[in-house]
C-alpha atoms as a PDB file:
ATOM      1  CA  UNK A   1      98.602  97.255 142.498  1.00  0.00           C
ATOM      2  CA  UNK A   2      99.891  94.807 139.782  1.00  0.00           C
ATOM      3  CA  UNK A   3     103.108  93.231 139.795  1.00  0.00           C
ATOM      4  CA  UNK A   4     104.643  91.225 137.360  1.00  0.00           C
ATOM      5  CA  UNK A   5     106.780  89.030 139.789  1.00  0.00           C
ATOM      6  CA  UNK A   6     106.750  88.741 143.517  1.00  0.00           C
ATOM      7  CA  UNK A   7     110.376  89.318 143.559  1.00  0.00           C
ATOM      8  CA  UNK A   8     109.764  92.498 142.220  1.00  0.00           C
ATOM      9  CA  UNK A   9     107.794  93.977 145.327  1.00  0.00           C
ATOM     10  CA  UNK A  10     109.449  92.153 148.047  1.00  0.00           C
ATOM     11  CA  UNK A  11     113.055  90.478 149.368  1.00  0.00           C
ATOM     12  CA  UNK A  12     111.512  87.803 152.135  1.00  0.00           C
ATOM     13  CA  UNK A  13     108.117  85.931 152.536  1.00  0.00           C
ATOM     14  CA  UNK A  14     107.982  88.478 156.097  1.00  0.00           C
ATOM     15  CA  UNK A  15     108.348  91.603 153.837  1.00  0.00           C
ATOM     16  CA  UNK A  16     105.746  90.382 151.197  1.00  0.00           C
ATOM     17  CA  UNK A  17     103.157  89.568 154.067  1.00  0.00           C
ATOM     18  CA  UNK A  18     103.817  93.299 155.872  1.00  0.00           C
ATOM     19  CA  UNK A  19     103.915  95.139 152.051  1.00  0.00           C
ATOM     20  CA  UNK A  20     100.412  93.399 151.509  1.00  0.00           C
ATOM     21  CA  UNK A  21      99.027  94.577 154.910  1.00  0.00           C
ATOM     22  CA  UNK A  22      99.844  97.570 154.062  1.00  0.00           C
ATOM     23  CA  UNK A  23      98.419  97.506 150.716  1.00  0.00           C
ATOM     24  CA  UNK A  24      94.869  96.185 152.126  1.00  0.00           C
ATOM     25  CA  UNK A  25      95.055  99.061 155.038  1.00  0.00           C
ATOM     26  CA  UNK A  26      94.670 101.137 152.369  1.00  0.00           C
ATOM     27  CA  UNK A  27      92.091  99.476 150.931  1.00  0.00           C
ATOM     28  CA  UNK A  28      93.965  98.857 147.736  1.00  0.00           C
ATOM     29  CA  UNK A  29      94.050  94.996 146.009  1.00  0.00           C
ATOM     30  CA  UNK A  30      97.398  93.277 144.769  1.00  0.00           C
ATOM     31  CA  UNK A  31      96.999  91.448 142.161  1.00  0.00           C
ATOM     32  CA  UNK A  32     100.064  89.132 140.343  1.00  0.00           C
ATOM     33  CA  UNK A  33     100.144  89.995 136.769  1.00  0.00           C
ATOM     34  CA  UNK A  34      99.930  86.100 135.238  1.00  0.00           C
ATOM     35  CA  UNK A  35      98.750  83.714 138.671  1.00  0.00           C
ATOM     36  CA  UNK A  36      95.226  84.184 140.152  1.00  0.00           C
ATOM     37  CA  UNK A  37      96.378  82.698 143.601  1.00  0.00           C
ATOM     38  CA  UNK A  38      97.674  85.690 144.474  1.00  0.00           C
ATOM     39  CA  UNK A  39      94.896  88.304 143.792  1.00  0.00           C
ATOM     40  CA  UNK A  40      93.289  90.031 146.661  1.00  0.00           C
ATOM     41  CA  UNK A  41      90.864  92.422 144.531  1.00  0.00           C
ATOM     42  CA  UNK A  42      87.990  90.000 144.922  1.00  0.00           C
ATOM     43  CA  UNK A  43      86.825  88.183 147.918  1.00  0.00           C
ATOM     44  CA  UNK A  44      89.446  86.896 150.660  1.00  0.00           C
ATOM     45  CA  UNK A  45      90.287  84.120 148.876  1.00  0.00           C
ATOM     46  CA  UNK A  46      93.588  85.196 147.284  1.00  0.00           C
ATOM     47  CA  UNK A  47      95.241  86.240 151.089  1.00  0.00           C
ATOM     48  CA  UNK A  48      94.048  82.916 152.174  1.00  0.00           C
ATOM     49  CA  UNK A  49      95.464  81.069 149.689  1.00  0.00           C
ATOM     50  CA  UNK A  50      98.826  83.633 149.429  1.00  0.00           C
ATOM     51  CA  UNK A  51      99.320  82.750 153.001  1.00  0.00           C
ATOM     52  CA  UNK A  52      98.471  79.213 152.402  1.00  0.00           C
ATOM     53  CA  UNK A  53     100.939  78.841 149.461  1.00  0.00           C
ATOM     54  CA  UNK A  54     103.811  80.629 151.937  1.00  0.00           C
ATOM     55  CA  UNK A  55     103.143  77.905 154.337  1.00  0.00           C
ATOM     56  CA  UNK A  56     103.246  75.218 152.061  1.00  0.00           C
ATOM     57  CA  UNK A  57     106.150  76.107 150.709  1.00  0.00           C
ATOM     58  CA  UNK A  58     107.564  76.481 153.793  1.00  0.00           C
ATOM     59  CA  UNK A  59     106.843  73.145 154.666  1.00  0.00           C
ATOM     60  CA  UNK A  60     108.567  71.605 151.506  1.00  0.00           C
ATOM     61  CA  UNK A  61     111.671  73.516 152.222  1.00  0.00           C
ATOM     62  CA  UNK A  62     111.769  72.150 155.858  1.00  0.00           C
ATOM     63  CA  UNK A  63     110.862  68.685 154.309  1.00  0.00           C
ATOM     64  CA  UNK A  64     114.396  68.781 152.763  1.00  0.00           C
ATOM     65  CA  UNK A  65     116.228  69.779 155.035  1.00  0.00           C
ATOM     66  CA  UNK A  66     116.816  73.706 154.942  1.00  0.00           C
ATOM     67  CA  UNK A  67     117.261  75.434 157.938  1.00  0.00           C
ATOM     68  CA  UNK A  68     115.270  78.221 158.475  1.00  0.00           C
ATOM     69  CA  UNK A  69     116.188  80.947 160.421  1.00  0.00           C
ATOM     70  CA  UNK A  70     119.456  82.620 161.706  1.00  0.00           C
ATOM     71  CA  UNK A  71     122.480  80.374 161.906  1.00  0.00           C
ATOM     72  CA  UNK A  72     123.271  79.364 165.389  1.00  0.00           C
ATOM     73  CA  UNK A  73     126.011  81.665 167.197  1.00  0.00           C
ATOM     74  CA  UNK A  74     127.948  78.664 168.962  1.00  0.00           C
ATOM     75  CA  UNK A  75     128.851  74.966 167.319  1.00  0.00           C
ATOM     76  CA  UNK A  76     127.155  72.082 168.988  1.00  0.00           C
ATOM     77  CA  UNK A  77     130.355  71.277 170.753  1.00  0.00           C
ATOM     78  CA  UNK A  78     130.889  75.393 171.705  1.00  0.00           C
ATOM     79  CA  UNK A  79     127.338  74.754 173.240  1.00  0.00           C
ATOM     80  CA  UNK A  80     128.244  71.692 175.046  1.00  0.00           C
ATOM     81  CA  UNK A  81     131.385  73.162 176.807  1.00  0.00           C
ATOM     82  CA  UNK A  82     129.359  76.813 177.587  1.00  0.00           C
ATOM     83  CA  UNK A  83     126.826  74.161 179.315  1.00  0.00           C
ATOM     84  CA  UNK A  84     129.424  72.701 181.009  1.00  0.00           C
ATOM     85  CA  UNK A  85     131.104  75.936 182.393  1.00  0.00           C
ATOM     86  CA  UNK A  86     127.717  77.349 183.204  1.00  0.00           C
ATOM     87  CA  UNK A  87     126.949  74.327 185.323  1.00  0.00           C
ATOM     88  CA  UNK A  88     130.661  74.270 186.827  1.00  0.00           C
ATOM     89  CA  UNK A  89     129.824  77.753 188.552  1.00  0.00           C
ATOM     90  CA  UNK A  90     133.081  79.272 188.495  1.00  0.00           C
ATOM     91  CA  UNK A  91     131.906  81.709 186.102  1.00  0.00           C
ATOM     92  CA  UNK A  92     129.127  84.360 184.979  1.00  0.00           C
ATOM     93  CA  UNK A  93     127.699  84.196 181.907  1.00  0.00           C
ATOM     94  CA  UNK A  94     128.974  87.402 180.263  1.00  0.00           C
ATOM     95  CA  UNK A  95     132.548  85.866 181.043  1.00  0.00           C
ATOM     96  CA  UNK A  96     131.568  82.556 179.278  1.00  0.00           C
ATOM     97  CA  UNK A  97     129.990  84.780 176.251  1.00  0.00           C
ATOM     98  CA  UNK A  98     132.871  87.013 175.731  1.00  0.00           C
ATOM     99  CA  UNK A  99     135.460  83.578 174.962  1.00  0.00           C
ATOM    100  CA  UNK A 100     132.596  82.635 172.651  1.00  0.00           C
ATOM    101  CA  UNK A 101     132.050  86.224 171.304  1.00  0.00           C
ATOM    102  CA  UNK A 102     128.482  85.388 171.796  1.00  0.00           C
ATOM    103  CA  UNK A 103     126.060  87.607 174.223  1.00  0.00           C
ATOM    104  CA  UNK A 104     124.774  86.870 177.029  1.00  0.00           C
ATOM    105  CA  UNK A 105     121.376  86.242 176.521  1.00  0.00           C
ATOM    106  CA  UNK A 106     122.500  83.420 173.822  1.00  0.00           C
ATOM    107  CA  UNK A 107     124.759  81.961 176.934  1.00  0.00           C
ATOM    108  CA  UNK A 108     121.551  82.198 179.204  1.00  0.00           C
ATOM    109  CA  UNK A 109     119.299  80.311 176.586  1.00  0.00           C
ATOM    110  CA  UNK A 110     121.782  77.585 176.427  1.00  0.00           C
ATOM    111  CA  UNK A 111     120.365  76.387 180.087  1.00  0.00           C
ATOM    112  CA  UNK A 112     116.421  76.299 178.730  1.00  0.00           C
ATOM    113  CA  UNK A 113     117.389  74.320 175.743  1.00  0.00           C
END
């Protein structure tokens, strides 16, 4: 398979990664039309350094500052006062997570944190 742009086969570095597993369990290559990095028709080379790239870029991004991942369901200070009421005792955590409109489980991972 030959693309012209990696945009062009997937949306997220997660859906590139599972696309070209499934393109090498059919033991088919990718190759990008106009970078070598990224050309698994020879030896394992162009994974390695794919995956290599995807971490280094990774890296950079975390380097300045983006946050990766989902957004946080409750504000540092929303966090602070579920801590606070879980610790009080007075209530269970599904009652703390419905004022927050959060679950539970994000209530119950507040105490491991």
């Amino acid at each position: 398979m030959i693309v012209t742009r990696l945009e062009r086969l997937a949306r997220s570095n997660r859906d590139l990664l599972n696309t070209l597993a499934a393109i090498t369990a059919k033991r088919a290559g990718f190759r990008l039309q106009h970078d070598t990095w990224a050309d698994t028709t020879g030896p394992r080379t162009g994974v390695l350094c794919f995956l290599a790239r995807t971490g280094e870029g990774t890296a950079r991004a975390e380097s300045r500052g983006v946050k990766l991942g989902r957004k946080p369901t409750l504000t540092h200070q929303q966090q602070l006062e579920a801590i606070k009421r879980l610790n009080a005792g007075r209530e269970t955590q599904g009652e703390i997570a419905r004022c927050y409109n959060a679950s539970g489980r994000t209530i119950s991972r507040l105490g491991t944190e």
